[in-house]
C-alpha atoms as a PDB file:
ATOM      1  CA  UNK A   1     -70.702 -90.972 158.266  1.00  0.00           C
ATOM      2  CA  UNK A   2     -71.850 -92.116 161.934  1.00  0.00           C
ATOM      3  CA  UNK A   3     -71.463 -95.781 163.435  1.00  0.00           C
ATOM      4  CA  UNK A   4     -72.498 -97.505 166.210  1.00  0.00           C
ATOM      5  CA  UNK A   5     -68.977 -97.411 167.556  1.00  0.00           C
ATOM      6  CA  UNK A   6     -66.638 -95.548 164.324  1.00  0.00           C
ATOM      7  CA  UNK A   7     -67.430 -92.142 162.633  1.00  0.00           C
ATOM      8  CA  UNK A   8     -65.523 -91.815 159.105  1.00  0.00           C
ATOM      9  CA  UNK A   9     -64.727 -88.161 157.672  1.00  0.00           C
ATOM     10  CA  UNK A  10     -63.379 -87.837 153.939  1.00  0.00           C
ATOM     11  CA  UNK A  11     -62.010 -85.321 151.592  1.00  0.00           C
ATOM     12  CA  UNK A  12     -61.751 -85.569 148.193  1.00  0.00           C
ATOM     13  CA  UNK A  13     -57.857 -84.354 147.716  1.00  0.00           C
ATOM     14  CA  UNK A  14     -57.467 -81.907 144.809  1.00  0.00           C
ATOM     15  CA  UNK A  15     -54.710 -83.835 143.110  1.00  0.00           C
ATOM     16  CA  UNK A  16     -56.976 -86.626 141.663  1.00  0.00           C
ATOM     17  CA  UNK A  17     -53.817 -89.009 141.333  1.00  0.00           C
ATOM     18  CA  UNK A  18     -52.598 -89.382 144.949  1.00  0.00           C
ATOM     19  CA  UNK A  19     -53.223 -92.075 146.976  1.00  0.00           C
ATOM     20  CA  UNK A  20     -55.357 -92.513 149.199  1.00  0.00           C
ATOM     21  CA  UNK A  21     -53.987 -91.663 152.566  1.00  0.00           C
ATOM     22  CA  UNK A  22     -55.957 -91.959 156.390  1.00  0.00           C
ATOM     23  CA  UNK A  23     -56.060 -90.763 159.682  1.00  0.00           C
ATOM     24  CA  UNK A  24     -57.084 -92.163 162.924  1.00  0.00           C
ATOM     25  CA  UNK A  25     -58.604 -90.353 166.092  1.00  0.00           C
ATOM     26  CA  UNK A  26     -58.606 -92.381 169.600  1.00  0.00           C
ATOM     27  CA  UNK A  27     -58.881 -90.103 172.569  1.00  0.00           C
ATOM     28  CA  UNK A  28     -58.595 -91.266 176.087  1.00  0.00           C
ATOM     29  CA  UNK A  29     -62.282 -91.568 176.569  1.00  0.00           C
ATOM     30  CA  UNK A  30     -61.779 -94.830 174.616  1.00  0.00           C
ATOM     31  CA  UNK A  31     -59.256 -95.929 177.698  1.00  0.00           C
ATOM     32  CA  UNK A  32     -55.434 -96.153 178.849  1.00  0.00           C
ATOM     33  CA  UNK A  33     -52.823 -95.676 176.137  1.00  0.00           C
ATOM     34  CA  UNK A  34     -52.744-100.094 175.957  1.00  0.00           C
ATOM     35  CA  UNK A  35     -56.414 -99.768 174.597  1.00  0.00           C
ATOM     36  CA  UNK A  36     -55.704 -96.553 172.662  1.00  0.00           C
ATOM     37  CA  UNK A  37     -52.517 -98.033 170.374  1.00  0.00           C
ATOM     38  CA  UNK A  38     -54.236-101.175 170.059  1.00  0.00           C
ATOM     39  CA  UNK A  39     -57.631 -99.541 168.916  1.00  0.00           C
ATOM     40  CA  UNK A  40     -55.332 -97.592 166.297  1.00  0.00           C
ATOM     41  CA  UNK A  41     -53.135-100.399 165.375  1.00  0.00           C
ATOM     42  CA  UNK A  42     -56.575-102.484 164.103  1.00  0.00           C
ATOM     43  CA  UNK A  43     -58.162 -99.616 162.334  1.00  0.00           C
ATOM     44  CA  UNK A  44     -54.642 -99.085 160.414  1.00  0.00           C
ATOM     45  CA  UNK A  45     -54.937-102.567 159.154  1.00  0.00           C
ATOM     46  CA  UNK A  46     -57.918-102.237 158.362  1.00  0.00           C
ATOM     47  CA  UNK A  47     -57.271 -99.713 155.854  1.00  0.00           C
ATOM     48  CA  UNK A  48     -53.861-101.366 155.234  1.00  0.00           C
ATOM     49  CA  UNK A  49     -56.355-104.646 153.817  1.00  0.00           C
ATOM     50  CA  UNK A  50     -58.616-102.786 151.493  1.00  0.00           C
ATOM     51  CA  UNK A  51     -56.678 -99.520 150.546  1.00  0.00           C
ATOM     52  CA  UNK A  52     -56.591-100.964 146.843  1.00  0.00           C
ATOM     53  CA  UNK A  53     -59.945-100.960 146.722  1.00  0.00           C
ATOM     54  CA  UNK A  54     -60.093 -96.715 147.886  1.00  0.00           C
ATOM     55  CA  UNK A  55     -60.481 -94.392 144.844  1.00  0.00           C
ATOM     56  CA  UNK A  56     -57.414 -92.555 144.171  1.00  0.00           C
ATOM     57  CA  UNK A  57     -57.505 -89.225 145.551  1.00  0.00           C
ATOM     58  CA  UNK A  58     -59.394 -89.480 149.332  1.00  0.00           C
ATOM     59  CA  UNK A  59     -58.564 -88.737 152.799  1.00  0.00           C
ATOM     60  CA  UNK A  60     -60.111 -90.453 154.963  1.00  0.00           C
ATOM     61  CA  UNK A  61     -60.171 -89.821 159.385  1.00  0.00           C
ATOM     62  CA  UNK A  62     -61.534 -92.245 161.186  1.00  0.00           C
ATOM     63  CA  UNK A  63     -62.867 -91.193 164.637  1.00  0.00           C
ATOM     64  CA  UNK A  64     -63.007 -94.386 167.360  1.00  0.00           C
ATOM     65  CA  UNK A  65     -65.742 -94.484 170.079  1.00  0.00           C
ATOM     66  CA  UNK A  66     -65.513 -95.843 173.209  1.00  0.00           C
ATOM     67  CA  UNK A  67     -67.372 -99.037 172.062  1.00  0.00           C
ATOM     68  CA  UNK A  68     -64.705 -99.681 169.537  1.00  0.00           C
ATOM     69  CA  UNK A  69     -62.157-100.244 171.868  1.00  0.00           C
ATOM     70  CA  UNK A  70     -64.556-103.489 173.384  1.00  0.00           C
ATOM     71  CA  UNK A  71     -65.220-104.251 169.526  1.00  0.00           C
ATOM     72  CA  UNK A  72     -63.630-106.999 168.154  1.00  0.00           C
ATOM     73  CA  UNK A  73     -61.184-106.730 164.771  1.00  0.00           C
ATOM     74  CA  UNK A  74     -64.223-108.176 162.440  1.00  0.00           C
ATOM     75  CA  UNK A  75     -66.820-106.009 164.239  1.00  0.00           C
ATOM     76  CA  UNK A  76     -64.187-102.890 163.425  1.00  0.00           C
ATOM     77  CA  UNK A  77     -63.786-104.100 160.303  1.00  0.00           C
ATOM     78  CA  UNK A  78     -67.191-104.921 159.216  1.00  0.00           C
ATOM     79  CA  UNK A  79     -68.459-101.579 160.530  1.00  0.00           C
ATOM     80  CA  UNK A  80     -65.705 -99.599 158.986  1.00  0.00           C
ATOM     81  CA  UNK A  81     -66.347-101.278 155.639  1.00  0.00           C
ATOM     82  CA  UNK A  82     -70.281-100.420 155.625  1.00  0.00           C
ATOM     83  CA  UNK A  83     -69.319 -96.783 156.997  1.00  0.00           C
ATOM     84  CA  UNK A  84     -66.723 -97.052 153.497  1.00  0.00           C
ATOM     85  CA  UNK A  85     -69.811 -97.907 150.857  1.00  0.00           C
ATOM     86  CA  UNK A  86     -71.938 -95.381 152.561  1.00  0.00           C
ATOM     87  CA  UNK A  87     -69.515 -92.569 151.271  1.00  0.00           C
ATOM     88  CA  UNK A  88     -68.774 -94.163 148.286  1.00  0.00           C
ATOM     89  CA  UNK A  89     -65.072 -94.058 148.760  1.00  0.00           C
ATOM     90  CA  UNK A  90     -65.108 -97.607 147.230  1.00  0.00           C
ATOM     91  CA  UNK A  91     -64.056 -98.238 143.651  1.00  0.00           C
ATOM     92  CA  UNK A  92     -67.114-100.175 142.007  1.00  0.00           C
END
């Protein structure tokens, strides 16, 4: 799933009972290592908020643009969370 400034990749994991686990992609396009770590350190709470509301089971890599790195921590968050329904890694 495509964002204005996040893609989102999942896999379904084969073991149906593990939890849900996540990965995060900034490369330097998105700026100096400051801007990197801090990018990274949003979208892991992020999925540190809702990651009792993931089904059991998904990974889930989340690939930064360069506009996330000028995003704010609700814009990340917003976008991340519509990107989240789209795929239906949501529990209803």
């Amino acid at each position: 799933m495509r964002g204005d400034t996040l893609t989102i990749g999942f896999l379904k994991n084969a073991e149906p009972n593990a939890t849900a686990r996540a990965g995060f992609i900034t490369s330097k396009r998105l700026g100096n290592a400051v801007v990197r770590n801090r990018t990274r350190r949003r979208l892991r709470e992020i999925f540190r908020k809702h990651q009792h509301e993931i089904r059991d089971g998904i990974w889930i890599v989340t690939i930064a643009s360069a506009r996330a790195a000028r995003g704010t921590f609700r814009a990340l968050e917003d976008e991340w969370l519509r990107l989240g329904r789209r795929a239906s890694i949501f529990l209803a």
